[in-house]
PDB file of N, CA and C in Angstrom:
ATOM      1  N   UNK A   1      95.968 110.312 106.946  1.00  0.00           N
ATOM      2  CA  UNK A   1      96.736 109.317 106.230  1.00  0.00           C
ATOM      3  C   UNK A   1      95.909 108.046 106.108  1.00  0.00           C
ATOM      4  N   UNK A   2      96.192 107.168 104.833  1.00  0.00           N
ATOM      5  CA  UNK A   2      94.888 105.691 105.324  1.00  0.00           C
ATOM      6  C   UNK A   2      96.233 104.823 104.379  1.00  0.00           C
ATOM      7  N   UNK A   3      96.188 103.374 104.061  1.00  0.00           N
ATOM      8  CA  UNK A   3      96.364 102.708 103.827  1.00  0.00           C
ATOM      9  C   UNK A   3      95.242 101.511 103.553  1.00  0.00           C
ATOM     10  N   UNK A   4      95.583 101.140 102.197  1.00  0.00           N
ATOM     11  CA  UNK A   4      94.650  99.963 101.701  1.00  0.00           C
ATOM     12  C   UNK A   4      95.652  98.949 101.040  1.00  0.00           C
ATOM     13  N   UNK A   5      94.963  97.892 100.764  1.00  0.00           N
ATOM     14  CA  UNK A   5      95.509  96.613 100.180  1.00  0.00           C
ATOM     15  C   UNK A   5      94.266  95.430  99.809  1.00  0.00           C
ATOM     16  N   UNK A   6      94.397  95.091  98.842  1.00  0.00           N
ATOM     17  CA  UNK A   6      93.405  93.950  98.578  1.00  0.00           C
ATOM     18  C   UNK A   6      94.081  92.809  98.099  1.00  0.00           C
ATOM     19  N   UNK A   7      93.808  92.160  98.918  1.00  0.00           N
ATOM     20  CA  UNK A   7      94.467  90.709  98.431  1.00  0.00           C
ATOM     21  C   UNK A   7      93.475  89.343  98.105  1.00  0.00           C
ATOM     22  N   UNK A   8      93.164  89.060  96.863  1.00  0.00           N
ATOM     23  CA  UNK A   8      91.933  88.281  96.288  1.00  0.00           C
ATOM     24  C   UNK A   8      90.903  88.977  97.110  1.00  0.00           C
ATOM     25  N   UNK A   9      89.677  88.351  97.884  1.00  0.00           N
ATOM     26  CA  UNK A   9      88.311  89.231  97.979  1.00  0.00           C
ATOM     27  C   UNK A   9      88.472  90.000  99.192  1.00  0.00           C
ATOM     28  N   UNK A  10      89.539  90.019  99.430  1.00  0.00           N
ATOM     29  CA  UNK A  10      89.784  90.664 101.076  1.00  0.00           C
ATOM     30  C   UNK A  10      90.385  92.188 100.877  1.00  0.00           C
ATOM     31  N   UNK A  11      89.854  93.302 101.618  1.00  0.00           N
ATOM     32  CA  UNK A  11      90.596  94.728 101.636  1.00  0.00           C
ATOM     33  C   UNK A  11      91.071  94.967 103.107  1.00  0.00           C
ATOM     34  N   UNK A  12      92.587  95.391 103.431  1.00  0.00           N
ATOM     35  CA  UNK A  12      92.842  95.479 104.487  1.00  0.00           C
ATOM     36  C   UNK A  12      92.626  97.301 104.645  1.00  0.00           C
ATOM     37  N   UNK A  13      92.513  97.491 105.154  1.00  0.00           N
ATOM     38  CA  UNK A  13      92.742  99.201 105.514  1.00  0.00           C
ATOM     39  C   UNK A  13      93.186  99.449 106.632  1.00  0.00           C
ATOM     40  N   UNK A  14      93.461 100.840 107.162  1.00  0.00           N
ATOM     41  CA  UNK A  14      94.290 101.926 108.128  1.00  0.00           C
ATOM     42  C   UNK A  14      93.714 103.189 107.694  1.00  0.00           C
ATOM     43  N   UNK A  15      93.098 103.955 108.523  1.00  0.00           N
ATOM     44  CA  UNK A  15      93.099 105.050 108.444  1.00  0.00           C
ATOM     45  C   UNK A  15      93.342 105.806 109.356  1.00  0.00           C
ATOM     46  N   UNK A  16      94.145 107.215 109.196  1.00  0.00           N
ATOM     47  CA  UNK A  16      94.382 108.084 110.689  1.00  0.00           C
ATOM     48  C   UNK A  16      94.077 109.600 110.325  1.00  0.00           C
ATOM     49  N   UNK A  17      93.046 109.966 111.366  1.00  0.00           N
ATOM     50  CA  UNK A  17      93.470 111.603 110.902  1.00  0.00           C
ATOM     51  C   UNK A  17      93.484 112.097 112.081  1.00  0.00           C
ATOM     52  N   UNK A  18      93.906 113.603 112.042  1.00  0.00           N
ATOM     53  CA  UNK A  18      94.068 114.363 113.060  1.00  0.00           C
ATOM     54  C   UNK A  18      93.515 115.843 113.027  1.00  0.00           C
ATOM     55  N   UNK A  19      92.732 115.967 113.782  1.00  0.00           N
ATOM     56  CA  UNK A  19      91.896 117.594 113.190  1.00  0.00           C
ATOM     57  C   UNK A  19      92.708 118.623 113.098  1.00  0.00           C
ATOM     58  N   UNK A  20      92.390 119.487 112.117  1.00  0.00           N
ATOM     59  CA  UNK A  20      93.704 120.548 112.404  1.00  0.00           C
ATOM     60  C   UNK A  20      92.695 121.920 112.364  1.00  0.00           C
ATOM     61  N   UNK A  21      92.883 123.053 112.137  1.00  0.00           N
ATOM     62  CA  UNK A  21      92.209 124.700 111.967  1.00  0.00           C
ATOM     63  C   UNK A  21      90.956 124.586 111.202  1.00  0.00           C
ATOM     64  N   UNK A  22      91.637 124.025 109.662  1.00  0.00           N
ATOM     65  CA  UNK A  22      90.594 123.665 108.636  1.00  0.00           C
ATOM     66  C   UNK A  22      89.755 122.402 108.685  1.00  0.00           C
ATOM     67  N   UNK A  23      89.258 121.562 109.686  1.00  0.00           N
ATOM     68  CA  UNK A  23      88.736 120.449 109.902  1.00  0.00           C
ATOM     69  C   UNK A  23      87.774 120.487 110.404  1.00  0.00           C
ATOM     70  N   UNK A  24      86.428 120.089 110.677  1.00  0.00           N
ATOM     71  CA  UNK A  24      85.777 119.795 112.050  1.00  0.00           C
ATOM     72  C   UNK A  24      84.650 119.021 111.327  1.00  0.00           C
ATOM     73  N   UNK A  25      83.964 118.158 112.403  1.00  0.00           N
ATOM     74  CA  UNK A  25      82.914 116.911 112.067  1.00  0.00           C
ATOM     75  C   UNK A  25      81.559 117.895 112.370  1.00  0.00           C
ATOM     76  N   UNK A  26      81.176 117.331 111.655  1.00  0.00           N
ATOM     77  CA  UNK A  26      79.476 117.820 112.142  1.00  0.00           C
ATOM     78  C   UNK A  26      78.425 117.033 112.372  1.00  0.00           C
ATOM     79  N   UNK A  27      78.251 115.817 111.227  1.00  0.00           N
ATOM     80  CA  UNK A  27      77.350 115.089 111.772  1.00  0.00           C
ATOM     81  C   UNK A  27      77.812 113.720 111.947  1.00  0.00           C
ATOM     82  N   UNK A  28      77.700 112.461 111.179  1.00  0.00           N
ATOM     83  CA  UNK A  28      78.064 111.321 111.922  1.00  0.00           C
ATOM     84  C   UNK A  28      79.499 111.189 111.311  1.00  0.00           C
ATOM     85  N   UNK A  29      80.424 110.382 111.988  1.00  0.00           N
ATOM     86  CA  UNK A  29      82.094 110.398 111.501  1.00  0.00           C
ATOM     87  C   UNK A  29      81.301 108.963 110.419  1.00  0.00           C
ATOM     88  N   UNK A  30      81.856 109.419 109.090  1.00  0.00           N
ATOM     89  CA  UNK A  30      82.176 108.102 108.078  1.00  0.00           C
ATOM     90  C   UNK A  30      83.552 108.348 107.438  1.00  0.00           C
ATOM     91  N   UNK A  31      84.040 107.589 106.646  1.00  0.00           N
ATOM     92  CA  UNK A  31      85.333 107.612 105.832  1.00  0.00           C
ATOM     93  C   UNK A  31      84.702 106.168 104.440  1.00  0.00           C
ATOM     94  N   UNK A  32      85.210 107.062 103.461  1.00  0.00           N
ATOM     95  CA  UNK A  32      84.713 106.525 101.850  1.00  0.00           C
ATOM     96  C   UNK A  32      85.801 105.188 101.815  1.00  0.00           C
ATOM     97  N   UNK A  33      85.321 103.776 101.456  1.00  0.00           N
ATOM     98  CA  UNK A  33      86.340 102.752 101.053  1.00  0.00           C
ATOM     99  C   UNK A  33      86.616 102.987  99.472  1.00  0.00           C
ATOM    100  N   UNK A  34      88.134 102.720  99.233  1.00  0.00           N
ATOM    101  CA  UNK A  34      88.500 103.088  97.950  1.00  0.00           C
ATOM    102  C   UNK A  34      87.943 101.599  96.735  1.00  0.00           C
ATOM    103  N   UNK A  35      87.671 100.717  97.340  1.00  0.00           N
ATOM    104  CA  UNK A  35      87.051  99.537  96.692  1.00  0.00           C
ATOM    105  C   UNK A  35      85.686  99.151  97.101  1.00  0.00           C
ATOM    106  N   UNK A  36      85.238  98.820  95.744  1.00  0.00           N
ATOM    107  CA  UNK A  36      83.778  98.505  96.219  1.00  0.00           C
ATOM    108  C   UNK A  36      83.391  97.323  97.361  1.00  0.00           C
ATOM    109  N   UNK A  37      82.385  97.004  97.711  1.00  0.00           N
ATOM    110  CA  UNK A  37      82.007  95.738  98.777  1.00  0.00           C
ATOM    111  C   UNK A  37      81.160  95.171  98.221  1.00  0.00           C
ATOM    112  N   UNK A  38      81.546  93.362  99.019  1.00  0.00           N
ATOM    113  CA  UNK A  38      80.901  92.359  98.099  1.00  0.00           C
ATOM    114  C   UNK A  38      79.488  92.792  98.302  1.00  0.00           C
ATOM    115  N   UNK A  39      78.480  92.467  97.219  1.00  0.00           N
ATOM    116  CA  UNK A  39      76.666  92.753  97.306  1.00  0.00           C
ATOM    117  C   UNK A  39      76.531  91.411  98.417  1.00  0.00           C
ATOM    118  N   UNK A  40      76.654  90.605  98.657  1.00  0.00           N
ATOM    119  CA  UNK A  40      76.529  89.430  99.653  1.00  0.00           C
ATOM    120  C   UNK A  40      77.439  89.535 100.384  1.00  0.00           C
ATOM    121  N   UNK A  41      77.242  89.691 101.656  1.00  0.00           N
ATOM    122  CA  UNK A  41      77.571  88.751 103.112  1.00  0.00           C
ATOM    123  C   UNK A  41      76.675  88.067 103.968  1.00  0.00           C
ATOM    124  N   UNK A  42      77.974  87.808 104.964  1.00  0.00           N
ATOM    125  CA  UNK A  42      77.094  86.956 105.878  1.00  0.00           C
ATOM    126  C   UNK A  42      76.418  87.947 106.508  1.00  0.00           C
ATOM    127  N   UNK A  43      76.932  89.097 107.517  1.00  0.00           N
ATOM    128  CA  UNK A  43      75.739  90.075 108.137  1.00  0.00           C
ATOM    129  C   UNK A  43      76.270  91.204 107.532  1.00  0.00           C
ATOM    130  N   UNK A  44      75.807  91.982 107.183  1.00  0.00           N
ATOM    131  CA  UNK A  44      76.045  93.176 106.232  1.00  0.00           C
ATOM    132  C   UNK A  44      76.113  94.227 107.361  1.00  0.00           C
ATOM    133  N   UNK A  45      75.381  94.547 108.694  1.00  0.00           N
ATOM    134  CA  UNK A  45      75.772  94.879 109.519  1.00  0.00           C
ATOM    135  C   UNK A  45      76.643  94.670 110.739  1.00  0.00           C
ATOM    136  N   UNK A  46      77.492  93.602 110.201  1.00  0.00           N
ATOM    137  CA  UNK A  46      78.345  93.107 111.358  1.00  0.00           C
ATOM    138  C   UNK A  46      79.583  93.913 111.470  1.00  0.00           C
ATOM    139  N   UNK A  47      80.495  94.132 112.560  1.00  0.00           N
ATOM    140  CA  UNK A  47      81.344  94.523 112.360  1.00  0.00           C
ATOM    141  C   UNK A  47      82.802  94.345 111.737  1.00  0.00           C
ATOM    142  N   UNK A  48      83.353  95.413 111.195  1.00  0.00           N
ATOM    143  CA  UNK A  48      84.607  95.134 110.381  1.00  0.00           C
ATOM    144  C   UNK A  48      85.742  95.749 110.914  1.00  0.00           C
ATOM    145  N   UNK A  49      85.867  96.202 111.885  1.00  0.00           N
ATOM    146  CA  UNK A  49      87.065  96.560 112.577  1.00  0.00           C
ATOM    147  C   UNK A  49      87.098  97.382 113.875  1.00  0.00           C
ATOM    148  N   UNK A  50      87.882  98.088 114.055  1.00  0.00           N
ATOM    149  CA  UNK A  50      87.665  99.330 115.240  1.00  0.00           C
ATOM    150  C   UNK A  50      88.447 100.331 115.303  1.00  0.00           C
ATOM    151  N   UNK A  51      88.281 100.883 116.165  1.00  0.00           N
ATOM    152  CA  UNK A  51      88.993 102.572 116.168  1.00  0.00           C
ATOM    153  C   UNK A  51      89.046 102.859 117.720  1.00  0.00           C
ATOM    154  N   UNK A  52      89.734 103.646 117.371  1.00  0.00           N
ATOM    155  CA  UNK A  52      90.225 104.470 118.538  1.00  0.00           C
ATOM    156  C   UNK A  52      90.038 106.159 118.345  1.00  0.00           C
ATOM    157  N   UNK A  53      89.381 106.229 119.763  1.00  0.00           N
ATOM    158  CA  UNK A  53      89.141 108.362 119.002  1.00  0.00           C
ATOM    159  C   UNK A  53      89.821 109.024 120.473  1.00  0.00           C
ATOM    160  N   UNK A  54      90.862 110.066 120.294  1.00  0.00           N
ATOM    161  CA  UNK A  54      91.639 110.532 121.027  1.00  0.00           C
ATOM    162  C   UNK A  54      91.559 111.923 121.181  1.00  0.00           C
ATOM    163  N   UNK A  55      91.035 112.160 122.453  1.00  0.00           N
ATOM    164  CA  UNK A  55      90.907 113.802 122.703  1.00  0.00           C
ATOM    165  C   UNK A  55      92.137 114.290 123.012  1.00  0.00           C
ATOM    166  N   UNK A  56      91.810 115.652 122.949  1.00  0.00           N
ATOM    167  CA  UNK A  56      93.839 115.996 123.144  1.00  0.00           C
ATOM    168  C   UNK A  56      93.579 116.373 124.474  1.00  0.00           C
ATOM    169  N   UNK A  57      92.976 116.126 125.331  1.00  0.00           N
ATOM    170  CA  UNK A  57      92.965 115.799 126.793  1.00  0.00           C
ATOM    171  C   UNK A  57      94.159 114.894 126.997  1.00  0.00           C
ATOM    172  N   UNK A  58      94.215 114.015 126.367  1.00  0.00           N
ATOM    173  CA  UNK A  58      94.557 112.567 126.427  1.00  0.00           C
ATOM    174  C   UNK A  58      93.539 111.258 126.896  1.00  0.00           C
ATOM    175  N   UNK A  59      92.366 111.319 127.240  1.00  0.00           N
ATOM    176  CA  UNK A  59      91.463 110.453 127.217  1.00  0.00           C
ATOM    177  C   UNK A  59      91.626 109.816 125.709  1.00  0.00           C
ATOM    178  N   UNK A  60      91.201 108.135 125.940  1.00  0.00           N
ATOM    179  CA  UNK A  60      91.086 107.040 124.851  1.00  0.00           C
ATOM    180  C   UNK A  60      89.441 106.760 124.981  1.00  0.00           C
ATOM    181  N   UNK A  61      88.983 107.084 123.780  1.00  0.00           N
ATOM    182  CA  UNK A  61      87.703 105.850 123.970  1.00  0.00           C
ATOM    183  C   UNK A  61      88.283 104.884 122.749  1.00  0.00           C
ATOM    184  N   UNK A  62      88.053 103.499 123.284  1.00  0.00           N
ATOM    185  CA  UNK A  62      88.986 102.276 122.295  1.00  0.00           C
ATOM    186  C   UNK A  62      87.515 101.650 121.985  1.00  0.00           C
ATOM    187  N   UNK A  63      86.296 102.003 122.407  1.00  0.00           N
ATOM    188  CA  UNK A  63      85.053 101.122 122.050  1.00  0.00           C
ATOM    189  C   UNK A  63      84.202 101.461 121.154  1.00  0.00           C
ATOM    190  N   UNK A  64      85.394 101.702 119.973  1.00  0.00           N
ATOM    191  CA  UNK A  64      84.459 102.340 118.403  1.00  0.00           C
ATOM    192  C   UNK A  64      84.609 100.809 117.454  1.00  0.00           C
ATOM    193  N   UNK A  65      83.537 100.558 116.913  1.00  0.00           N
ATOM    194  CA  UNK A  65      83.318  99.535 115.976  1.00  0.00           C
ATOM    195  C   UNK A  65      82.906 100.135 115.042  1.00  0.00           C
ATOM    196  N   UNK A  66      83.225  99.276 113.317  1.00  0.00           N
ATOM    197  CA  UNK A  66      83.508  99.676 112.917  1.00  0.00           C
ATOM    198  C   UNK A  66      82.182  98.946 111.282  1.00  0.00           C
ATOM    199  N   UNK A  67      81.481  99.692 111.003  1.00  0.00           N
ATOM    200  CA  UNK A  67      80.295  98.745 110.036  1.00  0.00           C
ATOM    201  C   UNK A  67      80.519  99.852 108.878  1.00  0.00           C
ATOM    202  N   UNK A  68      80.175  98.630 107.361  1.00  0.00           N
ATOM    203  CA  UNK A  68      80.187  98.966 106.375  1.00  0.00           C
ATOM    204  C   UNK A  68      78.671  99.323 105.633  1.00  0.00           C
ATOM    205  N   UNK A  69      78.439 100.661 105.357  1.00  0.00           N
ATOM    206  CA  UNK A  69      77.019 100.802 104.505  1.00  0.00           C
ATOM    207  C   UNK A  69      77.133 100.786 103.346  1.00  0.00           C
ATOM    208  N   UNK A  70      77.434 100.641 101.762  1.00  0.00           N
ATOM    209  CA  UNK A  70      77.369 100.635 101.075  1.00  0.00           C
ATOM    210  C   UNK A  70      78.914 100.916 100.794  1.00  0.00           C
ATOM    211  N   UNK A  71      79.290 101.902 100.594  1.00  0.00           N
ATOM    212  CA  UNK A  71      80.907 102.013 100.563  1.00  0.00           C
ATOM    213  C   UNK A  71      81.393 102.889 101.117  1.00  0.00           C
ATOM    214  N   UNK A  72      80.796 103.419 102.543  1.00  0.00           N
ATOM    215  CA  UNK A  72      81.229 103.981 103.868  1.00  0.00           C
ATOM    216  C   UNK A  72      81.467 103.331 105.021  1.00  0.00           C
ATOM    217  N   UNK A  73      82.247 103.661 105.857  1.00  0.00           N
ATOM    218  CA  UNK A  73      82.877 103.532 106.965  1.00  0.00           C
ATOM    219  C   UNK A  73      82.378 103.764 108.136  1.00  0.00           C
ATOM    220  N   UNK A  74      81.366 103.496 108.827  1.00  0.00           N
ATOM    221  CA  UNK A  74      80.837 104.038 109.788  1.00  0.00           C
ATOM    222  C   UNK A  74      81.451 103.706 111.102  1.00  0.00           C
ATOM    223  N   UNK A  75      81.980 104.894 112.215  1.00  0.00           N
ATOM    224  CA  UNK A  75      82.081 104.701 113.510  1.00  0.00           C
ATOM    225  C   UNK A  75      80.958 104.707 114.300  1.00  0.00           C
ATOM    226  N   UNK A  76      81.012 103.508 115.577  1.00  0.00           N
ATOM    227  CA  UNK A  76      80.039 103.712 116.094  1.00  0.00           C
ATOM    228  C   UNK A  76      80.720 103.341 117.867  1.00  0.00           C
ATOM    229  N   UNK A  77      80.262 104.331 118.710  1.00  0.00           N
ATOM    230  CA  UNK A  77      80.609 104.092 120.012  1.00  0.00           C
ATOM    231  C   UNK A  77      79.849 103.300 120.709  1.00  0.00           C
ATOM    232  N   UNK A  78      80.580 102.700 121.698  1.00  0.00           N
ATOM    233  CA  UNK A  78      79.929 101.408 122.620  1.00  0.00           C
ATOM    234  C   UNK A  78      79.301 102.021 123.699  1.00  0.00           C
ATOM    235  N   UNK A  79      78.192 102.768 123.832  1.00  0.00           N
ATOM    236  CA  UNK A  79      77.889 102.979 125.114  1.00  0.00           C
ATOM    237  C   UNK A  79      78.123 102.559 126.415  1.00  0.00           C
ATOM    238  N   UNK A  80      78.577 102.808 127.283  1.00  0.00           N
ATOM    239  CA  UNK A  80      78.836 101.890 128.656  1.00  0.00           C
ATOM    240  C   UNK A  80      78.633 102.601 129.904  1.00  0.00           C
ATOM    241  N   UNK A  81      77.727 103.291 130.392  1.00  0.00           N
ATOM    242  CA  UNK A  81      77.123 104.139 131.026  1.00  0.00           C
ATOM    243  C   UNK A  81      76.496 102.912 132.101  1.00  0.00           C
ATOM    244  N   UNK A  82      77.016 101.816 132.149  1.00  0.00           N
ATOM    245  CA  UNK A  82      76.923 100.472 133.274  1.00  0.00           C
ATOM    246  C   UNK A  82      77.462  99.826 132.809  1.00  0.00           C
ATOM    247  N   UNK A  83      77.506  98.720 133.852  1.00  0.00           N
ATOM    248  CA  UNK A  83      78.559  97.651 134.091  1.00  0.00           C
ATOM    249  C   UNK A  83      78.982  97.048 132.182  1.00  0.00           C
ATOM    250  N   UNK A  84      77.780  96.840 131.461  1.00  0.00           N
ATOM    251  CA  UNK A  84      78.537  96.095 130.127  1.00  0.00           C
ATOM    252  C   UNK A  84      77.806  97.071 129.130  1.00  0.00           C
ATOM    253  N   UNK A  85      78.672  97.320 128.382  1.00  0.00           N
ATOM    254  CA  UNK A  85      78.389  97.884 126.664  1.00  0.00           C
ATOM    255  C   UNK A  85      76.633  97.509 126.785  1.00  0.00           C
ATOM    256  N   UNK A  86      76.334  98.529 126.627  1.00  0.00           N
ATOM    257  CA  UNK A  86      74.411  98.437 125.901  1.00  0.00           C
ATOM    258  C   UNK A  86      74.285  98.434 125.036  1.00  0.00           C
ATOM    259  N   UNK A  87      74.429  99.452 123.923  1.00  0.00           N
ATOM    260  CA  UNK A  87      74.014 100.049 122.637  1.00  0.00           C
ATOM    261  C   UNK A  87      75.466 100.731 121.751  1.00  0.00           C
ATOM    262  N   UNK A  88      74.894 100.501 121.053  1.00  0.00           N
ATOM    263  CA  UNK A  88      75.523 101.291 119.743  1.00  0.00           C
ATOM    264  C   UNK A  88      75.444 102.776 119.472  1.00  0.00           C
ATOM    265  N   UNK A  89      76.238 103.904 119.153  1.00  0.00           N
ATOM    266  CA  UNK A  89      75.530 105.482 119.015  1.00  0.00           C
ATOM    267  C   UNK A  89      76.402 105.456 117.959  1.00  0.00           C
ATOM    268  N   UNK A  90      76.148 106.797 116.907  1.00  0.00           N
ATOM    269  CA  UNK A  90      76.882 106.935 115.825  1.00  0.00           C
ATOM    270  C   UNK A  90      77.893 107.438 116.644  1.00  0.00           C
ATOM    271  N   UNK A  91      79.374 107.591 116.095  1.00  0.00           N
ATOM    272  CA  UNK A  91      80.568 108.294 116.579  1.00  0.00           C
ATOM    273  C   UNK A  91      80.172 109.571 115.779  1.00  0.00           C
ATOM    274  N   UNK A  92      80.125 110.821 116.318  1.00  0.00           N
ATOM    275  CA  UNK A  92      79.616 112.619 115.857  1.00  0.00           C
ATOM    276  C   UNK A  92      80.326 113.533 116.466  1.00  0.00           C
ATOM    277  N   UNK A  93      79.677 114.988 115.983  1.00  0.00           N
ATOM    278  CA  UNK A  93      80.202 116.202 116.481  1.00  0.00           C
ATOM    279  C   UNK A  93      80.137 115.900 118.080  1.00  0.00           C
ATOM    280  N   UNK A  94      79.530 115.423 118.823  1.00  0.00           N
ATOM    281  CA  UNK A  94      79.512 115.591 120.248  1.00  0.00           C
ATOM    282  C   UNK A  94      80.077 114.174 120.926  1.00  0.00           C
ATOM    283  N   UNK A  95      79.578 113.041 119.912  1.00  0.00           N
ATOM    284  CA  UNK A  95      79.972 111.866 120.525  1.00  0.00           C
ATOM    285  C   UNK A  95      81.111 111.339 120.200  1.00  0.00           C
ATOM    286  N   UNK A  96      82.235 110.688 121.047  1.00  0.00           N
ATOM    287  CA  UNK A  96      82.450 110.399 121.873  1.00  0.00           C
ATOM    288  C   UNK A  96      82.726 111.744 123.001  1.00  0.00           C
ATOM    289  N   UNK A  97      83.099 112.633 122.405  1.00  0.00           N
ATOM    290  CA  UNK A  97      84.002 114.257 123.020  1.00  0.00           C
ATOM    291  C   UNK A  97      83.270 115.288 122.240  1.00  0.00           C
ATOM    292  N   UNK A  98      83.244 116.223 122.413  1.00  0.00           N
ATOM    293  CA  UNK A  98      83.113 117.954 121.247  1.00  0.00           C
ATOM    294  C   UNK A  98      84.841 117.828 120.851  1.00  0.00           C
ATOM    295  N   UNK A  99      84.375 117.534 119.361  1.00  0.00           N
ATOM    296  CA  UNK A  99      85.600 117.279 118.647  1.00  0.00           C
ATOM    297  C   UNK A  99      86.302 118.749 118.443  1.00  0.00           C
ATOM    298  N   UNK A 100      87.744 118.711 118.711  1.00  0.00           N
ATOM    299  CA  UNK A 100      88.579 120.057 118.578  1.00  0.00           C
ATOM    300  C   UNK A 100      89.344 120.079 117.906  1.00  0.00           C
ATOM    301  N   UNK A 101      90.913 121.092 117.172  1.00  0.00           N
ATOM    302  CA  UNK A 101      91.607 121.380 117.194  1.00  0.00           C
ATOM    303  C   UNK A 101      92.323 119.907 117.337  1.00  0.00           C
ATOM    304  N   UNK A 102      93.908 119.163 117.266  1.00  0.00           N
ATOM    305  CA  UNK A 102      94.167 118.385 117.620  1.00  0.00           C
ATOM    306  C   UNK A 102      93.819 116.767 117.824  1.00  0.00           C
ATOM    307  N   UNK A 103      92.610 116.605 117.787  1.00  0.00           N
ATOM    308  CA  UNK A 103      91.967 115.516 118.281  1.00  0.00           C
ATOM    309  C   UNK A 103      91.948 114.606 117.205  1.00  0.00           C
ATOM    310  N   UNK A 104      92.191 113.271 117.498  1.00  0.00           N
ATOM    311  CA  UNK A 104      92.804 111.893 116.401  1.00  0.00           C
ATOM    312  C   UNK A 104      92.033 110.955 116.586  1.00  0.00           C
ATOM    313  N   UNK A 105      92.108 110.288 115.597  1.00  0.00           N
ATOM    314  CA  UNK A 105      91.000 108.893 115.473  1.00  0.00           C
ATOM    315  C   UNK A 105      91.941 108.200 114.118  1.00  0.00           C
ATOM    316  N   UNK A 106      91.749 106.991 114.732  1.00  0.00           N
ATOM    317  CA  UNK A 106      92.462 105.885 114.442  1.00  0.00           C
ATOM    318  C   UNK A 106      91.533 104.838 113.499  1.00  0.00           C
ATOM    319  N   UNK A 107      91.523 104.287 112.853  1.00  0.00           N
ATOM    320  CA  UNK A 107      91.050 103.018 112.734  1.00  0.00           C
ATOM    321  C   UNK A 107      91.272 102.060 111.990  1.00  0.00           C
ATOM    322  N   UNK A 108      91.321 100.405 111.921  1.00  0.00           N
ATOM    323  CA  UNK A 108      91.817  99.673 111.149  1.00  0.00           C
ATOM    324  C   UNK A 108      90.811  98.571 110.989  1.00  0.00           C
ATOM    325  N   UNK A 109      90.767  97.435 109.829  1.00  0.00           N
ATOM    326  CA  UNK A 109      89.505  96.794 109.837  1.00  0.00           C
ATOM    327  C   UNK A 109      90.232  95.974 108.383  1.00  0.00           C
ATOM    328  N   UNK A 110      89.081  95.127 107.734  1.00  0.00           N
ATOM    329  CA  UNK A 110      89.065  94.290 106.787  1.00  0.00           C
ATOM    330  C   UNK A 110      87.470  94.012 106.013  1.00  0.00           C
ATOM    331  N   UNK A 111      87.286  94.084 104.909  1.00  0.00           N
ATOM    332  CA  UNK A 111      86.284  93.224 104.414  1.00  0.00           C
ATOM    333  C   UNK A 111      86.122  93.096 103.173  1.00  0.00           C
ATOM    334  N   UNK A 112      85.065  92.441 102.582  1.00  0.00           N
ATOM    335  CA  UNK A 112      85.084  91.636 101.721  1.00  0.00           C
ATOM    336  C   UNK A 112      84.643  92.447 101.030  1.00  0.00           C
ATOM    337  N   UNK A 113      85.712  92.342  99.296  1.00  0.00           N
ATOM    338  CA  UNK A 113      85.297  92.976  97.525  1.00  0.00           C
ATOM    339  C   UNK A 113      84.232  92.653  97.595  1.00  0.00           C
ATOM    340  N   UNK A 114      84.108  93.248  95.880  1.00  0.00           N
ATOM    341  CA  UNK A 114      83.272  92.915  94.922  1.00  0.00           C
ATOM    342  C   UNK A 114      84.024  91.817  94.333  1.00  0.00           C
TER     343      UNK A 114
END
């Protein structure tokens, strides 16, 4: 399911899915924006929102951020393998979990038209 809205240069979005039989990720998780993005910002790699990716364990990883490449959606997990967030990894088939059957990802964010 997703939800959009643009209000003057601003796009709000929501997106949710949930894997089902016919689903599975393979290489990095993106999702397509239905409006284009402004050619100028301030950091073009900065972040625009976050996510949440839910194993049907019930484990949360809540430390997905959320960057725009051209007019994709990229997840990216917060490494934390010590005390504070290090690095960035793409969100994929293996990362955060081996995606299954059931398993949900969340995410919501904002940024700037064309």
């Amino acid at each position: 399911d997703g939800f959009a809205a643009e209000v003057n240069e601003c796009v709000f979005f929501e997106i949710g899915l949930v894997l089902g039989t016919s689903s599975s990720i393979d290489g990095s998780v993106y999702f397509s924006v239905p409006v284009g993005t402004a050619a100028s910002t301030i950091n073009p790699w900065g972040p625009i929102g976050t996510a949440i990716c839910i194993d049907t364990t019930g484990s949360v990883y809540a430390q997905c951020l959320l960057t725009l490449v051209s007019q994709n959606i990229f997840l990216h997990a917060l490494l934390t393998s010590s005390t504070y967030g290090t690095r960035v990894l793409n969100v994929n088939a293996t990362r955060p979990f081996a995606w299954d059957d059931g398993d949900k990802i969340y995410l919501q964010g904002m940024y700037r038209a064309t």
